[in-house]
N, C-alpha and C. Protein backbone atom coordinates (compact mmCIF):
# COMPACT_ATOMS: atom_id res chain seq x y z
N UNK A 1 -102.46 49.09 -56.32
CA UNK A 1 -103.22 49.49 -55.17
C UNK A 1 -104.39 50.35 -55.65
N UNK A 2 -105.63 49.85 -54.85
CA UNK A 2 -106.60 51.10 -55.65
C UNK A 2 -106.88 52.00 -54.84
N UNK A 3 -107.98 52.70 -55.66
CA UNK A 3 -108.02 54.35 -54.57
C UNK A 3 -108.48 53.93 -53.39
N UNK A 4 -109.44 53.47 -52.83
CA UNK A 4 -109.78 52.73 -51.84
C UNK A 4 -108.88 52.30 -50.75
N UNK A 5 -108.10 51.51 -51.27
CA UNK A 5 -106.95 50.97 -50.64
C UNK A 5 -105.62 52.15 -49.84
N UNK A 6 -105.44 53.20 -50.87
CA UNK A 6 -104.60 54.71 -51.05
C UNK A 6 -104.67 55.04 -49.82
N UNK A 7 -106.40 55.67 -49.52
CA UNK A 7 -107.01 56.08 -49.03
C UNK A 7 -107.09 55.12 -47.63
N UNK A 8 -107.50 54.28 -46.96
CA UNK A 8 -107.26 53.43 -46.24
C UNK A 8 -105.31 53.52 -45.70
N UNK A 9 -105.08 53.52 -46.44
CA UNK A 9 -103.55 53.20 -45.80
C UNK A 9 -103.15 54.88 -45.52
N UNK A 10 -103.35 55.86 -46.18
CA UNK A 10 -103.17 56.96 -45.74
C UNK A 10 -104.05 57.46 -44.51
N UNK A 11 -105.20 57.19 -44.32
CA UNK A 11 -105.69 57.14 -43.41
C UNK A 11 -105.03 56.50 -41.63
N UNK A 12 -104.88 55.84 -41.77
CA UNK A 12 -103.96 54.72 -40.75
C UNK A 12 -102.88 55.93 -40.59
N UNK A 13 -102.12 56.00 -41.96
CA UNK A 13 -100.97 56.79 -41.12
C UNK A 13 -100.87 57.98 -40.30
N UNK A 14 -102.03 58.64 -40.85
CA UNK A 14 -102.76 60.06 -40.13
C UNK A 14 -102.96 59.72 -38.93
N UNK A 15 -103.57 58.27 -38.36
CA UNK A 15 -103.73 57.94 -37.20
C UNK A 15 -102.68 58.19 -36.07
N UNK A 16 -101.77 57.47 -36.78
CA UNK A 16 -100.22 56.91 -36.16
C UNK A 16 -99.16 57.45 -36.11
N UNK A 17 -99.03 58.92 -36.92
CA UNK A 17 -98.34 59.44 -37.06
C UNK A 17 -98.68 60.69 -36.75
N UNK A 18 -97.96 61.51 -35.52
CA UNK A 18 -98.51 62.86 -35.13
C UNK A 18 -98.28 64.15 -35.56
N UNK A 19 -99.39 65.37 -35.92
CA UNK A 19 -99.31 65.75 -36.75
C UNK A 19 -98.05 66.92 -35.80
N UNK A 20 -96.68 66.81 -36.56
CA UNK A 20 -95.59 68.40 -36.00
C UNK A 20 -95.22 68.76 -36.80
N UNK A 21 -94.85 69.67 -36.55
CA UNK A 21 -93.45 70.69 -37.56
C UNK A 21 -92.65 69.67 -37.90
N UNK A 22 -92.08 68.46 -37.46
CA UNK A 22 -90.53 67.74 -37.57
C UNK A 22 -91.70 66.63 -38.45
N UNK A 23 -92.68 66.22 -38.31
CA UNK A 23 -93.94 65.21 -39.61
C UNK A 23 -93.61 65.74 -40.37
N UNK A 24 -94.25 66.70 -40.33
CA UNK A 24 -94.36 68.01 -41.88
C UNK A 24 -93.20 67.94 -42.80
N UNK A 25 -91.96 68.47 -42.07
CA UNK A 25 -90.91 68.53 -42.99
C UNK A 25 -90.67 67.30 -43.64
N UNK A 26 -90.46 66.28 -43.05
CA UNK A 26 -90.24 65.12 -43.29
C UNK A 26 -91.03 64.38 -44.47
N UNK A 27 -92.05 64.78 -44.72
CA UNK A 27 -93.36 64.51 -45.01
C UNK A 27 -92.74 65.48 -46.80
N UNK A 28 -92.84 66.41 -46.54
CA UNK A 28 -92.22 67.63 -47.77
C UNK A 28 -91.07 67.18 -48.30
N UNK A 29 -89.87 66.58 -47.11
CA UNK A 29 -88.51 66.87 -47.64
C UNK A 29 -88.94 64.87 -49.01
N UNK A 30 -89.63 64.20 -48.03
CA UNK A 30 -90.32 62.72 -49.17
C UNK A 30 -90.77 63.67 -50.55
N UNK A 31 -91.66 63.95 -50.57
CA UNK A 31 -92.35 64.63 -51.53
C UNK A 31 -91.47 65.09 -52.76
N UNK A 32 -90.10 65.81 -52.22
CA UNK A 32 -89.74 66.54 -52.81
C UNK A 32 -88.67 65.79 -53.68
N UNK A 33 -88.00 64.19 -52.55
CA UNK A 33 -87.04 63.47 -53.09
C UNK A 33 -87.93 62.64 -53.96
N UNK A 34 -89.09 62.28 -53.96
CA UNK A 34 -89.85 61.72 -55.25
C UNK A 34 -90.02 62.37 -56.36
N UNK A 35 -90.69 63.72 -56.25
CA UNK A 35 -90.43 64.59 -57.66
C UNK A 35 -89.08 64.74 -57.98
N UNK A 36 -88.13 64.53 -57.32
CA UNK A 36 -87.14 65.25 -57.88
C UNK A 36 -86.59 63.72 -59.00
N UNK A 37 -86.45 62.45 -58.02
CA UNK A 37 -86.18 61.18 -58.81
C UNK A 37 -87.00 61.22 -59.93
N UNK A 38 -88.50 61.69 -60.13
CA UNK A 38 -89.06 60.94 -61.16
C UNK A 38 -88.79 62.10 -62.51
N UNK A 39 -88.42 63.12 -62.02
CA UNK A 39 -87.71 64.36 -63.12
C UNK A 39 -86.77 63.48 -63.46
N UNK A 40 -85.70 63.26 -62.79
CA UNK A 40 -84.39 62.55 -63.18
C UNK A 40 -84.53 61.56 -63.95
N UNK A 41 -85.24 60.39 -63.58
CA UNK A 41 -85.42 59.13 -64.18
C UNK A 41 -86.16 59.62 -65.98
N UNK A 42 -86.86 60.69 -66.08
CA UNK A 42 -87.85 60.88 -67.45
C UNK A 42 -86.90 61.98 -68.29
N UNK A 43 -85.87 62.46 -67.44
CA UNK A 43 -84.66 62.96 -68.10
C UNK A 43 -83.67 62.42 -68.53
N UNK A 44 -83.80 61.29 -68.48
CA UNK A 44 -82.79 60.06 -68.79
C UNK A 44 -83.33 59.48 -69.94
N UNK A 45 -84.69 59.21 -69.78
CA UNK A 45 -85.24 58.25 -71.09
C UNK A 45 -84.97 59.47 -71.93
N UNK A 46 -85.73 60.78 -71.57
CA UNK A 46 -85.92 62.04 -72.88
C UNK A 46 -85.06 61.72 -74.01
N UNK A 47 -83.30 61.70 -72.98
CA UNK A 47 -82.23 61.81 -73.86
C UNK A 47 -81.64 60.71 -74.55
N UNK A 48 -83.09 59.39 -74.50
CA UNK A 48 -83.04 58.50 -74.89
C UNK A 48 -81.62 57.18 -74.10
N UNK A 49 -81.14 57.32 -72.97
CA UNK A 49 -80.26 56.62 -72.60
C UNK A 49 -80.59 55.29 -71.36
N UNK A 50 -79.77 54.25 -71.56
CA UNK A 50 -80.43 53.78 -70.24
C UNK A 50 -79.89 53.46 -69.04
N UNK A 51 -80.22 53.40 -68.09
CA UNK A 51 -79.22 53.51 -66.92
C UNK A 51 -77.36 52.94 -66.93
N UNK A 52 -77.64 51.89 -67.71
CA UNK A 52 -76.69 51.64 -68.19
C UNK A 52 -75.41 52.34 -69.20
N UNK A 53 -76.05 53.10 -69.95
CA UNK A 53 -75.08 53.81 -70.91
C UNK A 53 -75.08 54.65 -69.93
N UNK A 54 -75.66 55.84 -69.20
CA UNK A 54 -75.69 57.01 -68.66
C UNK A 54 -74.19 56.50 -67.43
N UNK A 55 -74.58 54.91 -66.79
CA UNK A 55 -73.08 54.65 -65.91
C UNK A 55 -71.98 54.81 -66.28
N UNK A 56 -72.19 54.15 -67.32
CA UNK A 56 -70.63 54.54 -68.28
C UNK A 56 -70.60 55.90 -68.97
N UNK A 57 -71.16 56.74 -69.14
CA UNK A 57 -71.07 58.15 -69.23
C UNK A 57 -69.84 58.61 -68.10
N UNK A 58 -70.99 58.44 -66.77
CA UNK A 58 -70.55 59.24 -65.66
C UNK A 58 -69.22 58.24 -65.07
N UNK A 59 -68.68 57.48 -65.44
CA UNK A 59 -67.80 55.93 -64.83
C UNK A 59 -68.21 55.41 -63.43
N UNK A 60 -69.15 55.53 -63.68
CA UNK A 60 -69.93 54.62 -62.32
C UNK A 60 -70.44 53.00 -62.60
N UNK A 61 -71.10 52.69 -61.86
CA UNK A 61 -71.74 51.18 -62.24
C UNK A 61 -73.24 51.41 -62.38
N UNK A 62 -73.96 50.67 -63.65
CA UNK A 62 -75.30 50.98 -63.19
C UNK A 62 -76.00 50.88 -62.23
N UNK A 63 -75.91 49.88 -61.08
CA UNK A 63 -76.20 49.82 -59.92
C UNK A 63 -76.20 51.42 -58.96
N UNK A 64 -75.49 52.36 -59.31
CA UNK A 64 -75.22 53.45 -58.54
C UNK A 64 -76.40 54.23 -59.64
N UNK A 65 -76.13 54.34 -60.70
CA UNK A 65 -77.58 55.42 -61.25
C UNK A 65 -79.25 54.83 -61.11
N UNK A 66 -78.89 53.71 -61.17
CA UNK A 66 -80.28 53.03 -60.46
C UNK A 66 -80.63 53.16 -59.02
N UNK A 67 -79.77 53.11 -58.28
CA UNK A 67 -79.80 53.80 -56.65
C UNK A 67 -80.26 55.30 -56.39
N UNK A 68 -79.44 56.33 -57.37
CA UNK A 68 -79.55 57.56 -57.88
C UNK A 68 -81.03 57.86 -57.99
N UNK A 69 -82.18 56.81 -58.96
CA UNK A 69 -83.07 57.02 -59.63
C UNK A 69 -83.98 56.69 -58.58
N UNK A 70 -83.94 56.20 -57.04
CA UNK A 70 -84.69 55.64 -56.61
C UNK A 70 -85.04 56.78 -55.19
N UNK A 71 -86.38 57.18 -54.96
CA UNK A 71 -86.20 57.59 -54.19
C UNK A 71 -86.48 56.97 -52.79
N UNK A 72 -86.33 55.83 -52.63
CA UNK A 72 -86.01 55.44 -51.07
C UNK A 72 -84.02 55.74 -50.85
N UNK A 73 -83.43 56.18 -51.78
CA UNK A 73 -82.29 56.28 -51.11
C UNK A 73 -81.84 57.76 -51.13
N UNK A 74 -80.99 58.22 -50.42
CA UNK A 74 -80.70 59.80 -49.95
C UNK A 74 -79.99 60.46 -51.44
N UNK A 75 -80.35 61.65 -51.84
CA UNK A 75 -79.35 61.99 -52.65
C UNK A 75 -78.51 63.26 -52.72
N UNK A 76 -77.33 63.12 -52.29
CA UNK A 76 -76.56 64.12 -52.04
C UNK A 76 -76.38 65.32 -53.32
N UNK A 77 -76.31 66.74 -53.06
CA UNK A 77 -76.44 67.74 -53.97
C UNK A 77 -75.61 67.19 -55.11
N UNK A 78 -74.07 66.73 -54.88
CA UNK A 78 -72.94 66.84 -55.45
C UNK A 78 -73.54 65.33 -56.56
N UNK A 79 -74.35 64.63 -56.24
CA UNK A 79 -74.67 63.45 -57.16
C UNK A 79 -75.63 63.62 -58.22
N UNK A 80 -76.37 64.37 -57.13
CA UNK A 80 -77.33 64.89 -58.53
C UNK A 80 -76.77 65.91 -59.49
N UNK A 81 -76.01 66.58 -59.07
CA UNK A 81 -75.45 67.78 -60.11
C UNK A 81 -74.47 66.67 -60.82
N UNK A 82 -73.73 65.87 -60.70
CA UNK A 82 -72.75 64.74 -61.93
C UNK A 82 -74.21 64.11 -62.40
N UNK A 83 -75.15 63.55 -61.85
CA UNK A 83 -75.95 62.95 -63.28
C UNK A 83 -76.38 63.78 -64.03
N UNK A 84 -76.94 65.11 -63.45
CA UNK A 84 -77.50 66.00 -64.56
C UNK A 84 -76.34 66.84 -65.83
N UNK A 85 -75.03 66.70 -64.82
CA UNK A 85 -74.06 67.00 -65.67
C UNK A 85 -73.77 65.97 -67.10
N UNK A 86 -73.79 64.80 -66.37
CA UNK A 86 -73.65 63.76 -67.62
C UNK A 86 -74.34 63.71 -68.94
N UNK A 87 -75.83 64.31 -68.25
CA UNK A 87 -77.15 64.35 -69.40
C UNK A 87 -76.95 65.54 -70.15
N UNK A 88 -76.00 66.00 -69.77
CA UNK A 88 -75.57 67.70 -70.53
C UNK A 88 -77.45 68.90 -70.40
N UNK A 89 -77.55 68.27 -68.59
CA UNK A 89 -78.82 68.99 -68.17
C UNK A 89 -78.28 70.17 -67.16
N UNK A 90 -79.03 70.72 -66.74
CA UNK A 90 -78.49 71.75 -65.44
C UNK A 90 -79.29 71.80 -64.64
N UNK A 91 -78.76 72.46 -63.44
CA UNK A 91 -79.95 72.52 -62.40
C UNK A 91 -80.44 73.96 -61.36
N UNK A 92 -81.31 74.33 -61.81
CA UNK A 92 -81.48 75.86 -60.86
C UNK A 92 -82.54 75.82 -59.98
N UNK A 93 -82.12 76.22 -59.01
CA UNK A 93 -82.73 76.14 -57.40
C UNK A 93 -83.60 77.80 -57.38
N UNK A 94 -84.85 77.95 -57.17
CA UNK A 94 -85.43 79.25 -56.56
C UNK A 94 -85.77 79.33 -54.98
N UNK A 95 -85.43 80.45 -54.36
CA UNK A 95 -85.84 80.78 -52.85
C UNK A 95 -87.03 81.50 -52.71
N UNK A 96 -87.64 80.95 -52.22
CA UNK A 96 -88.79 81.68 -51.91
C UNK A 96 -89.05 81.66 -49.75
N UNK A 97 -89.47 83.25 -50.27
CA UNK A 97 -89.83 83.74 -48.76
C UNK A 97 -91.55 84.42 -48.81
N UNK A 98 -92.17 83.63 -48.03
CA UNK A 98 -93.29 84.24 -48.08
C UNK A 98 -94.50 83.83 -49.37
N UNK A 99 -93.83 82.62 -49.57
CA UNK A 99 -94.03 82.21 -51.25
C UNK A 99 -93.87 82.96 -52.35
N UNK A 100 -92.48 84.18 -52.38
CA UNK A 100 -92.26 84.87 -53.40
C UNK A 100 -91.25 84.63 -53.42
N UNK A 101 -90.39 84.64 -54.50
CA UNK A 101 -89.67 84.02 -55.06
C UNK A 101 -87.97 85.09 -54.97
N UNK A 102 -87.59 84.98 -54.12
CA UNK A 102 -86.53 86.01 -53.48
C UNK A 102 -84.77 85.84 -54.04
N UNK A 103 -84.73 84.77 -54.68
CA UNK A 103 -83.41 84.67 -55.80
C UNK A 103 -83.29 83.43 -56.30
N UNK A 104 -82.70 83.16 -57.07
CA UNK A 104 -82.24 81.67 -57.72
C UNK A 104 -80.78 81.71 -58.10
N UNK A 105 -80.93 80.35 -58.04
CA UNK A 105 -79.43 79.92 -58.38
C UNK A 105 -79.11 78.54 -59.52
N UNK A 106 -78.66 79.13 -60.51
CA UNK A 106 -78.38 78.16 -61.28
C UNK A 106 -77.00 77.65 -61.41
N UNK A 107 -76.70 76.37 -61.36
CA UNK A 107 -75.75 75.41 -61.32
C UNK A 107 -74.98 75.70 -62.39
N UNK A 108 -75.18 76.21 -63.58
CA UNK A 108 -74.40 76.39 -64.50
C UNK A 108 -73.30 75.13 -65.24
N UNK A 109 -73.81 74.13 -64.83
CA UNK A 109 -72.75 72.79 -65.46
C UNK A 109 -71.81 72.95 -66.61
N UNK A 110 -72.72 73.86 -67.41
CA UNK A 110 -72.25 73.71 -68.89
C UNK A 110 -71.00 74.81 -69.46
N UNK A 111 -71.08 75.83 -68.41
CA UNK A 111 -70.05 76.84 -68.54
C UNK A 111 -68.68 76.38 -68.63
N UNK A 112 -68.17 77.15 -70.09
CA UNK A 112 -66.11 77.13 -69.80
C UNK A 112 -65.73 77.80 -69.13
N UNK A 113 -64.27 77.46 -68.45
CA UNK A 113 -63.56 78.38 -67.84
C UNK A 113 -63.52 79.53 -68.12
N UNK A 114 -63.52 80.35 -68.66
CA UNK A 114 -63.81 81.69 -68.72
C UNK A 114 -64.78 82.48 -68.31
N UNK A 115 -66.31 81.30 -68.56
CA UNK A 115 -67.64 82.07 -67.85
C UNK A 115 -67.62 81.87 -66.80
N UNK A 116 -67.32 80.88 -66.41
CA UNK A 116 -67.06 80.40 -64.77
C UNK A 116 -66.02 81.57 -63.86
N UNK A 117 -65.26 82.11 -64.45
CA UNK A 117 -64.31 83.42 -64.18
C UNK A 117 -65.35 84.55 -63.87
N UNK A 118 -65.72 84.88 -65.35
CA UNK A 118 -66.59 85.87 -64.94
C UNK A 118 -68.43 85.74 -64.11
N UNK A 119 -68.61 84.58 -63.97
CA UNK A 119 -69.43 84.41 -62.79
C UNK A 119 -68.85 84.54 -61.81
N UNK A 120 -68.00 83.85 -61.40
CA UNK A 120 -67.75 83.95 -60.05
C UNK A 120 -67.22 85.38 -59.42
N UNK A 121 -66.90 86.28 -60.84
CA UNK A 121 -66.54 87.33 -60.08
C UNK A 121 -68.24 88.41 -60.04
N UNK A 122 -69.22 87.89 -60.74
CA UNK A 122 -70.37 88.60 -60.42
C UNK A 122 -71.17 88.24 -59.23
N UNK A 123 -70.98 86.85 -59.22
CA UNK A 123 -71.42 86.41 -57.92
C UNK A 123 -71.09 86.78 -56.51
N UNK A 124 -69.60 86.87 -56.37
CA UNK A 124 -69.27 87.68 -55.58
C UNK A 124 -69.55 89.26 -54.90
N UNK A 125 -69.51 90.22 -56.13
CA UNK A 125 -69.65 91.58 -56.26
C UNK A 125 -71.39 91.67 -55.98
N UNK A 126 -72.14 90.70 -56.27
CA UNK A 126 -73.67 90.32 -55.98
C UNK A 126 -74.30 90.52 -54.61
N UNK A 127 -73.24 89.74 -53.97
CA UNK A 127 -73.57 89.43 -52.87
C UNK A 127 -74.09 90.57 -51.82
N UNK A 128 -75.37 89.72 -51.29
CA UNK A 128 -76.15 91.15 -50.76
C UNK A 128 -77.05 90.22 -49.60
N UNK A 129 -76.94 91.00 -48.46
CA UNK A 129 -78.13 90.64 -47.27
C UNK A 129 -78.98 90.72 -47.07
N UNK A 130 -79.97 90.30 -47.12
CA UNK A 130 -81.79 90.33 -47.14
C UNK A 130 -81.71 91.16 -45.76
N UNK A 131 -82.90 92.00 -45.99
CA UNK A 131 -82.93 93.25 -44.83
C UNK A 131 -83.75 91.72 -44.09
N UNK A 132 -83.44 92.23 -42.73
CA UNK A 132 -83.87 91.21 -41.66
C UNK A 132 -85.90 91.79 -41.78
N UNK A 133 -86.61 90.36 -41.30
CA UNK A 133 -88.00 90.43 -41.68
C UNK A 133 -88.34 91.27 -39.81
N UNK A 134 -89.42 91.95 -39.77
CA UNK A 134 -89.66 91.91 -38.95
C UNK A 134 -90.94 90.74 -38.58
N UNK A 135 -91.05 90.48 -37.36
CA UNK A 135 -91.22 89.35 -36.16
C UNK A 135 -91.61 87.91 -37.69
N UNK A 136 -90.11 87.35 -37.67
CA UNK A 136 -90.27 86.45 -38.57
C UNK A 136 -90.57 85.00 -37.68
N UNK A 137 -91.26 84.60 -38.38
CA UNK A 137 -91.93 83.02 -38.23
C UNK A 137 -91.22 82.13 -38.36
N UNK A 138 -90.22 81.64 -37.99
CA UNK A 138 -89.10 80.70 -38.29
C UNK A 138 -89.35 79.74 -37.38
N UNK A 139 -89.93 78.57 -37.35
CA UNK A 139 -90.31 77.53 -36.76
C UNK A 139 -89.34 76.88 -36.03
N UNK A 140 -89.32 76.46 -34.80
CA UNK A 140 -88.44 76.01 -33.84
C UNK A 140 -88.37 74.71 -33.85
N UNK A 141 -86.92 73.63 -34.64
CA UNK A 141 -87.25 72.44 -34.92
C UNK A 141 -85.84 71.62 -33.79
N UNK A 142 -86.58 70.14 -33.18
CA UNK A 142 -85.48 70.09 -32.24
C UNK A 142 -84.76 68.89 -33.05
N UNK A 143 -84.12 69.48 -34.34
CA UNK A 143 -83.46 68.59 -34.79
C UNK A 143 -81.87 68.51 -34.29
N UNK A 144 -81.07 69.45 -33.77
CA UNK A 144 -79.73 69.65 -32.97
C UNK A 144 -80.18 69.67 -31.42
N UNK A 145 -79.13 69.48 -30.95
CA UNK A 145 -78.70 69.33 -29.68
C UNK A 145 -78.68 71.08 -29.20
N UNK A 146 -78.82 71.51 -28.07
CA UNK A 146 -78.43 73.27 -27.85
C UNK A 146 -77.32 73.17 -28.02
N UNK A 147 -76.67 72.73 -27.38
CA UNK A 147 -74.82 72.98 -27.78
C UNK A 147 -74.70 72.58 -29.14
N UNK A 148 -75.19 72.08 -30.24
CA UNK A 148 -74.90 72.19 -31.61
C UNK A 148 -75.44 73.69 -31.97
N UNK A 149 -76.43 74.45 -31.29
CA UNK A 149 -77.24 75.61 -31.45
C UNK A 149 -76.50 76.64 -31.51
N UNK A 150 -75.38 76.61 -30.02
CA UNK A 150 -74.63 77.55 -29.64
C UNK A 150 -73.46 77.46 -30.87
N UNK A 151 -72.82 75.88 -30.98
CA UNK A 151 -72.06 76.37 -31.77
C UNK A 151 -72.17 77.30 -33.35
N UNK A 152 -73.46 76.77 -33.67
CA UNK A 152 -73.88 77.20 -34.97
C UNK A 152 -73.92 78.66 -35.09
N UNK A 153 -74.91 79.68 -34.15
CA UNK A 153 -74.50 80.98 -33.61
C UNK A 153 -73.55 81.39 -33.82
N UNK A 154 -72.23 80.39 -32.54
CA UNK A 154 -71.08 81.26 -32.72
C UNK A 154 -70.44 81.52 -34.12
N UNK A 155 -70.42 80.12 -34.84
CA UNK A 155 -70.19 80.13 -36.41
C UNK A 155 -70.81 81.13 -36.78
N UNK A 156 -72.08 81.24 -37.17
CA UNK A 156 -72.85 82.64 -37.59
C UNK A 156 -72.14 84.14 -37.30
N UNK A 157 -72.01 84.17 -36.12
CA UNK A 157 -71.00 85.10 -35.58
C UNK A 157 -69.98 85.83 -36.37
N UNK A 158 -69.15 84.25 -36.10
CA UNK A 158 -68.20 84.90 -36.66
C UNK A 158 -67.71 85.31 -38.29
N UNK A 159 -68.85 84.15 -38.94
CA UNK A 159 -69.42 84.65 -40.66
C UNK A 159 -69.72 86.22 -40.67
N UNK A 160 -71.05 86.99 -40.27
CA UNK A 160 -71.25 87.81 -39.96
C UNK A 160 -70.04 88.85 -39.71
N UNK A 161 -69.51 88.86 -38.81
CA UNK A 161 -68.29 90.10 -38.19
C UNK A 161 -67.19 89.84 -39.48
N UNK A 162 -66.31 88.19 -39.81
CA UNK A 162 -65.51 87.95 -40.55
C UNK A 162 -65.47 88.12 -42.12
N UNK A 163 -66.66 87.57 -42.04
CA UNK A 163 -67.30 87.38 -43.83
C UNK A 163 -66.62 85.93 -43.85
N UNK A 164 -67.45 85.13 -44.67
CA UNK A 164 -67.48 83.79 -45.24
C UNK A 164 -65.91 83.41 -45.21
N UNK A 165 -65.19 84.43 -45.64
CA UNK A 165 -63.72 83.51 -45.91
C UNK A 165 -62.68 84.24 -45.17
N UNK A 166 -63.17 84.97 -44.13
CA UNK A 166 -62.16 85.46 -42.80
C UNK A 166 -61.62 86.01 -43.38
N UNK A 167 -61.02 87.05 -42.15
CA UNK A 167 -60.11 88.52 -42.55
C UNK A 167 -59.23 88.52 -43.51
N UNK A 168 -58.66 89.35 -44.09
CA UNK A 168 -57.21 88.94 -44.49
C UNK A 168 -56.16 89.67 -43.70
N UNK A 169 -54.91 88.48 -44.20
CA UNK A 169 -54.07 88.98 -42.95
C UNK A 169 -52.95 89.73 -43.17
């Protein structure tokens, strides 16, 4: 396709497609499942393997790491963390608020039981609440139902008052 062409067809869609908050994301959350496949797919050759050996790594079929590699299909956290596990790669996530960069989290794949012990007990003892923002901008998206809203709240709720893994008894 040439630039011309790019340009033309992106054009059209700007037409046809209206510009919201629920475009946008949608629009980002694409973006983000393409960079993320074409990392994956050039992390695969790096380590010199081909979809094929990497299946039988992970005991899948190549058909499933080729699905994996593609981004017209969805990819669940737990899939991408077993391929990157397979590649003996890891994966760390940063939060950003405000476009500053407010914690990260690394997957840690490669840890033995023992570090995994003592992470999880730092992670825990870590744990800390972002002071609430004042008049925060949190965009109103009508992706739930209100009664999925309410329930989510009440969940919140009771996280909040309970803590994540409820009283003890």
């Amino acid at each position: 396709m040439t630039h011309n062409q790019t340009q033309d067809v992106l054009a059209f869609l700007n037409e046809i497609i209206p510009d919201t908050p629920n475009t946008r994301l949608v629009e980002r959350q694409e973006l983000f499942r393409v960079a993320l496949t074409q990392v994956m797919r050039n992390l695969r050759k790096k380590m010199g393997l081909t979809q094929a050996e990497l299946a039988e790594k992970m005991g899948v079929g190549q058909s499933w790491v080729s699905k994996l590699e593609s981004a017209n299909n969805d990819h669940t956290f737990e899939s991408v963390l077993a391929y990157l596990d397979a590649l003996g790669a890891d994966f760390e996530a940063s939060f950003l608020l405000n476009g500053q960069k407010v914690a990260g989290v690394a997957a840690k794949l490669g840890i033995t039981p023992q570090e995994f012990e003592e992470t999880i007990k730092t992670v825990l003892d870590d744990i800390e609440e972002l002071p609430p923002q004042e008049n925060p901008q949190t965009p109103e998206f009508d992706l739930i139902s209100s009664e999925q809203k309410t329930k989510c709240k009440q969940a919140q709720n009771l996280v909040s008052k309970d803590g994540f893994w409820g009283t003890a008894a």
